[in-house]
Protein backbone atom coordinates (compact mmCIF):
# COMPACT_ATOMS: atom_id res chain seq x y z
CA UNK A 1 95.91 87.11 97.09
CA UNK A 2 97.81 88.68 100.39
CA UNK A 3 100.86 88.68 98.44
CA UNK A 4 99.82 90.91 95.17
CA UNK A 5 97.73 92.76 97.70
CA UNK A 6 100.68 93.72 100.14
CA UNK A 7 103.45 94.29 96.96
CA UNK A 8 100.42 97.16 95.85
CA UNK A 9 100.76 98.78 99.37
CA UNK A 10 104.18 98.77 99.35
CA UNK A 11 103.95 100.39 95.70
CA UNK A 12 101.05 103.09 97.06
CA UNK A 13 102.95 103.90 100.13
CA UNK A 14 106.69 104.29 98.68
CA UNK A 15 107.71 107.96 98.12
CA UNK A 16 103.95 108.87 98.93
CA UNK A 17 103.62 108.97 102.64
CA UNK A 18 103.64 111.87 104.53
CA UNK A 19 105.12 109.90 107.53
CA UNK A 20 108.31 109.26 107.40
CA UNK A 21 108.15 105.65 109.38
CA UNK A 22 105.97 104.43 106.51
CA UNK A 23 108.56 105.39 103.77
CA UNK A 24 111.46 103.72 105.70
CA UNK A 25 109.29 100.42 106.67
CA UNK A 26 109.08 99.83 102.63
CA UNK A 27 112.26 99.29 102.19
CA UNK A 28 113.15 96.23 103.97
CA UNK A 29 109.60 94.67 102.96
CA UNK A 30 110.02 95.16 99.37
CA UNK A 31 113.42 94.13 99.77
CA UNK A 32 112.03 90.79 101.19
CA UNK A 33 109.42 90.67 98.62
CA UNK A 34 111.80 90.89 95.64
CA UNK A 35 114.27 88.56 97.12
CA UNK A 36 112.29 85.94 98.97
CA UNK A 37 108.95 85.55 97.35
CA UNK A 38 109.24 81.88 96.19
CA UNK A 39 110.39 81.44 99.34
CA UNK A 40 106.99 83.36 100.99
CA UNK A 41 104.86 81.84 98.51
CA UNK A 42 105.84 77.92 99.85
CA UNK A 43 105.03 79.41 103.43
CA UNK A 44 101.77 80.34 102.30
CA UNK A 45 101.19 77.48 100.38
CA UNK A 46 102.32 75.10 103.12
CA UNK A 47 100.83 76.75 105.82
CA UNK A 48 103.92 77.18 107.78
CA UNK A 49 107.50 76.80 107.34
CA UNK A 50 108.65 74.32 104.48
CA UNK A 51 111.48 73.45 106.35
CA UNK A 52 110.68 72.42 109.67
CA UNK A 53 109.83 68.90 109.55
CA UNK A 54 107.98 67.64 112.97
């Protein structure tokens, strides 16, 4: 799954990277990943956003 496969990145890529803008992108996306996933996971699963009705 695109999820489990971009929370591994993250993981590989934290503290590891030699570039610096690599090291400071992880923050904010496993920030979003450990606060929002349910709410990523009914995007995914809905194909777009759960809460726009139209």
């Amino acid at each position: 799954e695109d999820l489990e496969n971009l929370k591994q990145q993250v993981q590989h890529i934290d503290g590891r990277s030699f570039c610096a803008l690599a090291q400071g992108a992880m923050g904010p996306v496993s920030a979003l990943l450990r606060l929002f996933e349910d709410e990523i996971r009914d995007h995914i699963r809905q194909r777009g956003c759960p809460l726009h009705k139209g």
